[in-house]
Protein backbone atom coordinates (compact mmCIF):
# COMPACT_ATOMS: atom_id res chain seq x y z
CA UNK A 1 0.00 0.00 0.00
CA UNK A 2 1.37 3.78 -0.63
CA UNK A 3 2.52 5.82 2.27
CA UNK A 4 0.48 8.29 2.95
CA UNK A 5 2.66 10.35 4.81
CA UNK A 6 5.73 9.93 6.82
CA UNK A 7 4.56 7.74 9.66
CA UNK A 8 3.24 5.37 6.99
CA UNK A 9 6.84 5.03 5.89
CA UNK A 10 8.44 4.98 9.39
CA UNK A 11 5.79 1.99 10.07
CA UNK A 12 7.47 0.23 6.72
CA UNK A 13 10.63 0.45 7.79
CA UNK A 14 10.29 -0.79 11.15
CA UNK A 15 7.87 -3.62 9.91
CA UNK A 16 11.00 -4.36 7.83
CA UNK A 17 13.64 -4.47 10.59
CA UNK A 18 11.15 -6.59 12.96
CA UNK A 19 10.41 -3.53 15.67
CA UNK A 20 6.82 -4.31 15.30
CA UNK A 21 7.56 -7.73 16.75
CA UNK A 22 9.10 -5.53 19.18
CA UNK A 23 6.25 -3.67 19.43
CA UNK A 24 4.02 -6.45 20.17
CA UNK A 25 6.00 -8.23 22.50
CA UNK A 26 6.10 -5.26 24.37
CA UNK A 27 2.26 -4.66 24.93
CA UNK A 28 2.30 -8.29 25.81
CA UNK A 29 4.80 -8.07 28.69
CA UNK A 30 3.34 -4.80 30.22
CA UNK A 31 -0.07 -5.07 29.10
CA UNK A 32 0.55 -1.23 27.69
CA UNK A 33 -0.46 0.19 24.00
CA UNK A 34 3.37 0.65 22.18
CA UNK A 35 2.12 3.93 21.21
CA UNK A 36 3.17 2.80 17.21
CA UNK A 37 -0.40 3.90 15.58
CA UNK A 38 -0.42 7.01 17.28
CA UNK A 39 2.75 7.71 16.52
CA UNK A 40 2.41 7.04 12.96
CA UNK A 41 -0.90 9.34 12.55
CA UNK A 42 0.70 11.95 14.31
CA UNK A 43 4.01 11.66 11.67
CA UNK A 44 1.67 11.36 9.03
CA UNK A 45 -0.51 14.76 10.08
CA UNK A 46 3.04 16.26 10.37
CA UNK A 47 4.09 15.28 6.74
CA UNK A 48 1.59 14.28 4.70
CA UNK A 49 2.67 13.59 1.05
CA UNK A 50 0.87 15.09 -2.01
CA UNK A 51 -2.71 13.46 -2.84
CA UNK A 52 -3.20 12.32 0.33
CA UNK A 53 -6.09 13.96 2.49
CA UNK A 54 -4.92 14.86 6.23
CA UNK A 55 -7.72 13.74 9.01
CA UNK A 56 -8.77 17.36 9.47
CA UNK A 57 -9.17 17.65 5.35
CA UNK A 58 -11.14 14.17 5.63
CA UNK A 59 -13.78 15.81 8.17
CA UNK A 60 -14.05 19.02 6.37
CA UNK A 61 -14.74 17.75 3.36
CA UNK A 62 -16.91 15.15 4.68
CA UNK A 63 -19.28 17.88 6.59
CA UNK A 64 -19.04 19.74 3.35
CA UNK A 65 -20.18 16.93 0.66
CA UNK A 66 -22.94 15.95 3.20
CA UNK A 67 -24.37 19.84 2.91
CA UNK A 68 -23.43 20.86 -0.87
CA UNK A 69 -26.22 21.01 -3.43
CA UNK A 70 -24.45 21.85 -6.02
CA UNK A 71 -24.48 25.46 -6.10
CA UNK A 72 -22.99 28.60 -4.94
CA UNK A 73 -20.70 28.56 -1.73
CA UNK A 74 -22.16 29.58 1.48
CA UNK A 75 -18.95 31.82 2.67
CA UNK A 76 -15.65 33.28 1.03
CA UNK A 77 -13.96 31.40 4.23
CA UNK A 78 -15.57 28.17 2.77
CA UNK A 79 -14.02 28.90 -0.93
CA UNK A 80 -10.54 30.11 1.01
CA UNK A 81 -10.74 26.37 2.86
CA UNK A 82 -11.20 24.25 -0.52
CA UNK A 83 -8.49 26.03 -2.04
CA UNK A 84 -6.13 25.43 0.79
CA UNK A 85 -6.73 21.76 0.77
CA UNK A 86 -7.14 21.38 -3.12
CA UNK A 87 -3.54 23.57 -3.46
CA UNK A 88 -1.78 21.33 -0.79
CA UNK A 89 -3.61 18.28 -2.21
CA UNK A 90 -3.03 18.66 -5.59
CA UNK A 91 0.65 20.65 -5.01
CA UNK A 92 -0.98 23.81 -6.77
CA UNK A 93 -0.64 27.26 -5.83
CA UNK A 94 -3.87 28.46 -6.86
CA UNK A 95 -5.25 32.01 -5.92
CA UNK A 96 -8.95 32.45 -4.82
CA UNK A 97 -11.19 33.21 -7.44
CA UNK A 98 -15.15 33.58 -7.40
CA UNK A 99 -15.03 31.83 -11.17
CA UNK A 100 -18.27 29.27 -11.29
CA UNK A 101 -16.38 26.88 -13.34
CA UNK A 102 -12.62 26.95 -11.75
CA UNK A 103 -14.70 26.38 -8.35
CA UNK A 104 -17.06 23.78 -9.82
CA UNK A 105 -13.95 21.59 -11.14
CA UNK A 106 -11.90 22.42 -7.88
CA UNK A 107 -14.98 21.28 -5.61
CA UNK A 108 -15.18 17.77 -8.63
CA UNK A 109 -11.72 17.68 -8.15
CA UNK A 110 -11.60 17.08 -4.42
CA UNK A 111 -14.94 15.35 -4.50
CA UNK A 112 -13.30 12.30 -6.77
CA UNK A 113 -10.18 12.53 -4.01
CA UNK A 114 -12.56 12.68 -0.97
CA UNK A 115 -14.75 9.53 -2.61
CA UNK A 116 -11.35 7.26 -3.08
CA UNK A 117 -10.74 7.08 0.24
CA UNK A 118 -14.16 6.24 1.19
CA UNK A 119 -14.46 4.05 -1.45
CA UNK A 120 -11.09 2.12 -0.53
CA UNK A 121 -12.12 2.70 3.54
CA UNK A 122 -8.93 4.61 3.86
CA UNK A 123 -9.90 7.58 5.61
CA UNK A 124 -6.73 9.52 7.54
């Protein structure tokens, strides 16, 4: 599976040198969590690489799809939002703009990025 972000990638490598049996062995001795999956969403909110939606991103687009009808946005703090997440999504350095079709395809855009990971169950 592609890393998401950088704990995704820590979490390879130490799969690959055996720390996760580490890990494990651990939580069995002491009865304690590791601390490894937090960890590794906390690395991967920190640096999260290109096309990959952060867990924040995930809820605000979620809370946005479920209201959306299709038609104009309800705030310019609501356009400002998308582009943040579309530019840092999509490595673009977009300015805001109030043009109907640049912020239908942005909003189509994100919509086909925000339905792949619910789709696939891979929500960050």
């Amino acid at each position: 599976m592609k890393s998401k972000g950088l704990g995704d990638t820590v979490k390879k490598i130490a799969d690959f040198l055996g720390i996760d049996r580490l890990a494990k062995e651990y939580t069995k001795v002491t009865g304690k969590d590791c601390g490894c999956g937090k960890r590794q969403t906390i690395l991967n909110n920190w640096l999260t690489y290109t096309g990959a939606l952060r867990e924040w991103e995930y809820d605000y687009l979620d809370n946005f799809f479920k209201s959306y009808k299709g038609s104009a946005l309800e705030s310019f703090d609501q356009r400002d939002m998308l582009l943040m997440i579309s530019n840092r999504v999509f490595n673009k350095k977009e300015a805001p703009s109030n043009c109907s079709s640049c912020l239908r395809n942005m909003i189509n855009a994100l919509k086909s990025e925000f339905d792949k990971y619910e789709k696939t169950g891979e929500n960050i």
